[in-house]
Protein backbone atom coordinates (compact mmCIF):
# COMPACT_ATOMS: atom_id res chain seq x y z
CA UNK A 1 23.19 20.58 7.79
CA UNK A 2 25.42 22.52 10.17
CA UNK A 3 25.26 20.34 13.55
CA UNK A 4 23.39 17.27 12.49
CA UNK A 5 24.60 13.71 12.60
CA UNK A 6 26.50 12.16 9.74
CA UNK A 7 24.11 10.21 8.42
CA UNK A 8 20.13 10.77 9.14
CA UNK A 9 17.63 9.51 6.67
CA UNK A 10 14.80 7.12 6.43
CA UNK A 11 12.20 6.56 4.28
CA UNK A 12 8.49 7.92 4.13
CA UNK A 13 5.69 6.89 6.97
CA UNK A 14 2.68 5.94 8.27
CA UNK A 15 1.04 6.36 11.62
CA UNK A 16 0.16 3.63 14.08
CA UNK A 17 -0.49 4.30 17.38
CA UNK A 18 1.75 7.93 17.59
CA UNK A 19 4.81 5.21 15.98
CA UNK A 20 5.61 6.33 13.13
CA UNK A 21 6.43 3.47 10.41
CA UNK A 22 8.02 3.55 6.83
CA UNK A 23 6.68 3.65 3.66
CA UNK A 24 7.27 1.58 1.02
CA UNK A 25 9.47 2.09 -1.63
CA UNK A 26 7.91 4.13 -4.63
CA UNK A 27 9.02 1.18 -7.09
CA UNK A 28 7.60 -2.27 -6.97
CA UNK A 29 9.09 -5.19 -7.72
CA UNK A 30 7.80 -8.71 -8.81
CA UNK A 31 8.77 -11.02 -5.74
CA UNK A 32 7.89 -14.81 -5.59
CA UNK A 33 7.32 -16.15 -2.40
CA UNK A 34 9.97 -18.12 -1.84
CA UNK A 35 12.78 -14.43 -2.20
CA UNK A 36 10.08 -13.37 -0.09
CA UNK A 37 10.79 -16.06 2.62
CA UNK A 38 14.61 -16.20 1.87
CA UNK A 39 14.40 -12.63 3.10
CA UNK A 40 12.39 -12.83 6.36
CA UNK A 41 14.94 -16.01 7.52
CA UNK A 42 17.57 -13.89 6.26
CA UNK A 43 16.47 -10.53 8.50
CA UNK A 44 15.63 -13.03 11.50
CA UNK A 45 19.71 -14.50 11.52
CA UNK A 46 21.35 -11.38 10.57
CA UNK A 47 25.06 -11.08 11.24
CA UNK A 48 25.43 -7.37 12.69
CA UNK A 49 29.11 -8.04 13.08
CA UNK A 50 29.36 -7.67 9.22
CA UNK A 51 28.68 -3.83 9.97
CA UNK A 52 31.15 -3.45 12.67
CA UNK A 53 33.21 -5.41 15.42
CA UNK A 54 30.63 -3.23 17.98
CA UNK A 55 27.14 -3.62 15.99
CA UNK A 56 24.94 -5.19 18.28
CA UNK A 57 21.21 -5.86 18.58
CA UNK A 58 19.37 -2.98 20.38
CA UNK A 59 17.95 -4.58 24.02
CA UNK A 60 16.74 -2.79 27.21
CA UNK A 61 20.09 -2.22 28.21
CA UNK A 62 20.88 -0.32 25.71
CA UNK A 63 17.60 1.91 26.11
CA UNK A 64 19.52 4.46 28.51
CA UNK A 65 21.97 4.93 26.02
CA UNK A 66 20.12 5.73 23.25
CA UNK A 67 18.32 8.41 25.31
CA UNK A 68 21.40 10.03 26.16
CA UNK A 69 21.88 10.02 21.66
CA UNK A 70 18.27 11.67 21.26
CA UNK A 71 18.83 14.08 23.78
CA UNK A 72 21.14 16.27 21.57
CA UNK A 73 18.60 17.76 19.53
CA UNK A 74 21.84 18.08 16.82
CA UNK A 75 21.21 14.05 16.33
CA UNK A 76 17.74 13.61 16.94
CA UNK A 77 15.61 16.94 14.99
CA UNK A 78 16.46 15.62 11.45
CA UNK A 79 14.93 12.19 12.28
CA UNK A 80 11.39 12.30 11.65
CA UNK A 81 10.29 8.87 12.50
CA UNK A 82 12.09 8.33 15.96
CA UNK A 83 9.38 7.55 18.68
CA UNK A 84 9.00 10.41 21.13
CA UNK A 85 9.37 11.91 24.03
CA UNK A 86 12.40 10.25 25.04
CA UNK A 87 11.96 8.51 28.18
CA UNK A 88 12.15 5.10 29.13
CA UNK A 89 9.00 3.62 28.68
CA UNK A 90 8.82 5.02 25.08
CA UNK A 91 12.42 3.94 24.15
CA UNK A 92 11.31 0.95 25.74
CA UNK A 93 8.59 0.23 23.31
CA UNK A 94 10.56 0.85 20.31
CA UNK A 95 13.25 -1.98 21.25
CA UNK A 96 10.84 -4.27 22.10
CA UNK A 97 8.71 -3.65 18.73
CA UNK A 98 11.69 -3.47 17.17
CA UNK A 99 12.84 -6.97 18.33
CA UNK A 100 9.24 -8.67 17.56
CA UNK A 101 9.26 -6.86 13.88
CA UNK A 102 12.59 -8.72 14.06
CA UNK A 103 10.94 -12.26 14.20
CA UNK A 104 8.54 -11.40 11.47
CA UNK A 105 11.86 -10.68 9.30
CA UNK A 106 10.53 -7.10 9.18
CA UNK A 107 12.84 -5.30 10.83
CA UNK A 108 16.01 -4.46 13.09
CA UNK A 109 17.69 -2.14 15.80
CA UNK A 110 21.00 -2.04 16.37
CA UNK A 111 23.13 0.14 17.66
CA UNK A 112 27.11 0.64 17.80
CA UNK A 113 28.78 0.85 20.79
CA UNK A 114 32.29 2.86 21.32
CA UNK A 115 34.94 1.37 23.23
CA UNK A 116 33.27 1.67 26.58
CA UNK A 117 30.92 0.03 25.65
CA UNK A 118 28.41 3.19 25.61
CA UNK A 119 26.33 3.55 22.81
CA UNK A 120 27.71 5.51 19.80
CA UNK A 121 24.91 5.78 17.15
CA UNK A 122 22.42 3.46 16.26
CA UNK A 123 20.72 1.90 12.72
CA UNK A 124 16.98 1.30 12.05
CA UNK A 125 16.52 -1.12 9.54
CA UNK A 126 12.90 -1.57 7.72
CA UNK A 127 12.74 -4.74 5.70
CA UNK A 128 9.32 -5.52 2.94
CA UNK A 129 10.15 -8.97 2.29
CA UNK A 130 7.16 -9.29 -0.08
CA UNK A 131 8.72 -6.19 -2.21
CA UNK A 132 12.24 -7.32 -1.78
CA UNK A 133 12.94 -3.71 -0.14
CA UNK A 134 14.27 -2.02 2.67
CA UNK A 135 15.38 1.17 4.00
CA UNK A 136 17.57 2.18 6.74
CA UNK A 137 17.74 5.20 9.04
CA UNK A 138 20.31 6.20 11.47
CA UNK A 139 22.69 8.45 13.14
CA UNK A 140 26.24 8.81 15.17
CA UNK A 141 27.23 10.65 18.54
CA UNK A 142 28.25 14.29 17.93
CA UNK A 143 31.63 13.96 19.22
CA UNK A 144 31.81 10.68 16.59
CA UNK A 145 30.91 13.13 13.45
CA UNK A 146 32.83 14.81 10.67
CA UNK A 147 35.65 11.74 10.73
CA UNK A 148 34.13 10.31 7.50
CA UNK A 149 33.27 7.50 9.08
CA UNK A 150 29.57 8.22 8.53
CA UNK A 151 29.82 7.88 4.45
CA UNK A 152 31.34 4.62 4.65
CA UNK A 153 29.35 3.30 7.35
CA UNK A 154 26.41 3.82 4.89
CA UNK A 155 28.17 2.22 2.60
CA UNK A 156 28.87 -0.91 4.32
CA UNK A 157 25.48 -0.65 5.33
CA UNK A 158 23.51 -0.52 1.87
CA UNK A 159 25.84 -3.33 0.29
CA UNK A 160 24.94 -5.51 3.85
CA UNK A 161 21.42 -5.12 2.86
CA UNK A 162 21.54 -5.95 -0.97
CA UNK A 163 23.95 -8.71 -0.31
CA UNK A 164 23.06 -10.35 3.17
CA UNK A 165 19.34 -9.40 3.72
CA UNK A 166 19.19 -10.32 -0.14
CA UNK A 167 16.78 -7.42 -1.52
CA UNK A 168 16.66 -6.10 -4.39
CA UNK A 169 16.09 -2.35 -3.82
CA UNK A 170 16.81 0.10 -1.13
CA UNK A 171 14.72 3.49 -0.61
CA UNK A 172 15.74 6.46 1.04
CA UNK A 173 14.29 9.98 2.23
CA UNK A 174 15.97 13.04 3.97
CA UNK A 175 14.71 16.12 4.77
CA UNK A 176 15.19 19.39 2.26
CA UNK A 177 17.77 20.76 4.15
CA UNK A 178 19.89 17.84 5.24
CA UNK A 179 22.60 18.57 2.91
CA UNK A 180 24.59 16.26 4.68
CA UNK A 181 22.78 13.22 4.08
CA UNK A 182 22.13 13.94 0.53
CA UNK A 183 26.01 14.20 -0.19
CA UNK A 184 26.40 10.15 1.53
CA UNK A 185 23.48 8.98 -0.09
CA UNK A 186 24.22 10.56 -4.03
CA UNK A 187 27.44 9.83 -3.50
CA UNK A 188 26.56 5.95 -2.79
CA UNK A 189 25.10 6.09 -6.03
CA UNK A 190 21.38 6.86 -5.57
CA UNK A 191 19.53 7.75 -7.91
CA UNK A 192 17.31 11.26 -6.92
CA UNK A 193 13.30 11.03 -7.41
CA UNK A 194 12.05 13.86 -6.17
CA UNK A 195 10.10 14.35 -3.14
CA UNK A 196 7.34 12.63 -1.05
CA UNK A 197 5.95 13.55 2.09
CA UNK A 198 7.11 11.78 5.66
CA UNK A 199 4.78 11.74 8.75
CA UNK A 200 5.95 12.12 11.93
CA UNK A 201 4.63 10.07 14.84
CA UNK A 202 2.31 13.62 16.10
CA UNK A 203 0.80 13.42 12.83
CA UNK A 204 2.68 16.63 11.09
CA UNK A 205 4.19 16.31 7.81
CA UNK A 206 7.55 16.68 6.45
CA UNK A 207 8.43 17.22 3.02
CA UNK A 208 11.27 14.94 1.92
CA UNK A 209 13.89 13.84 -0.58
CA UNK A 210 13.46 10.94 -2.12
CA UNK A 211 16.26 7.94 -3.74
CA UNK A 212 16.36 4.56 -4.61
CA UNK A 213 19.39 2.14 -6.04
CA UNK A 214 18.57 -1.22 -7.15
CA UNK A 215 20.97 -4.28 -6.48
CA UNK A 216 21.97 -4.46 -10.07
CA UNK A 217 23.13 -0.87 -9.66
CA UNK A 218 25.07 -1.39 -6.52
CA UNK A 219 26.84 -4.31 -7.94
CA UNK A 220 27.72 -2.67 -11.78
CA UNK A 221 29.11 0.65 -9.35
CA UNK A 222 30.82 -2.04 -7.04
CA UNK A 223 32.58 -3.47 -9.77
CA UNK A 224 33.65 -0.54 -11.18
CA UNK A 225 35.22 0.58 -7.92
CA UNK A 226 37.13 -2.58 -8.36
CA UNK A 227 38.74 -1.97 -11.93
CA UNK A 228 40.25 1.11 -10.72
């Protein structure tokens, strides 16, 4: 992808309410209740600061900012599931159903901020306690892309979720031509399973890649890293 962000992926979605909202991993797992629980407590007292010195959970004053990111087209067109148009009162919404998803230990918004404090790029994280999954979408600020910065965000980012949210497998879509985002994501170590189709919060479909990586997975390739 030419002019896209670094990194822009999510996984598959359902409609509620012209919101669109992820799918669930194609792979299920066995889950007792009490992983299940470990996880929501887990999503609800996340350490952001793990990601980065400037991760920060998304709030209203952060909504101008991140209209500002969706309004270069570059960022925003290969994300199917943000909410749209971008104004205020829809950007709004998101944060604040964002932050209540949040207390369920369902979800969270945050969003990186550069050293002005403006915001830089932004991370959507989807949490199914009960399947011990989650997926993650997200993006960076044009003038922020192409430093490789995005591939090891993502990295940080998928071994934050297996190790600190505690699940056991991580899902991930991106559209047919974001080249871009399949590179970060293979080269993470996903495995490729084909395609499934992604709904966009007017209703339209979008075909999509699909991946997943267990936890096992991302530890045996951690450790490998290590020996060498």
């Amino acid at each position: 992808m030419p002019c896209g962000p670094d990194l822009a992926f999510s996984a598959a979605a359902n409609l509620r309410q012209g919101v669109s909202l992820s799918a669930p991993p194609l792979s299920r797992l066995d889950v007792p209740a009490e992983e299940a629980d470990r996880i929501r407590a887990a999503v609800r007292s996340a350490d952001l600061t793990l990601l980065g010195a400037r991760q920060v959970l998304a709030g209203h004053e952060h909504v101008e900012g991140l209209i500002a990111l969706f309004a270069d087209r570059g960022v925003s067109d290969p994300i199917y599931d943000l909410p749209r148009p971008f104004t205020i009162p829809v950007i709004q919404g998101w944060v604040d159903e964002a932050r209540a998803r949040r207390e369920a230990g369902e979800a969270l918004l945050a969003v990186s901020l550069d050293e002005a404090g403006q915001v830089a790029g932004y991370s959507y994280f989807t949490i199914w306690p009960e399947l011990s999954a989650a997926e993650i979408a997200g993006a960076r600020r044009a003038d922020l892309q192409n430093s490789g910065e995005g591939g090891r965000g993502a990295a940080r980012s998928f071994g934050w979720m297996f190790e600190h949210l505690g699940v056991r497998l991580i899902g991930l879509t991106a559209s047919l031509d974001n080249i871009r985002s399949a590179r970060v994501i293979e080269a993470a170590g996903f495995s490729p399973m084909g395609e499934r189709s992604s709904i966009r919060p007017d209703g339209s479909e979008r075909r999509s890649r699909y991946w997943e990586m267990t936890r096992e997975s991302w530890r045996e390739r951690a450790g490998r890293s290590e020996e060498r």
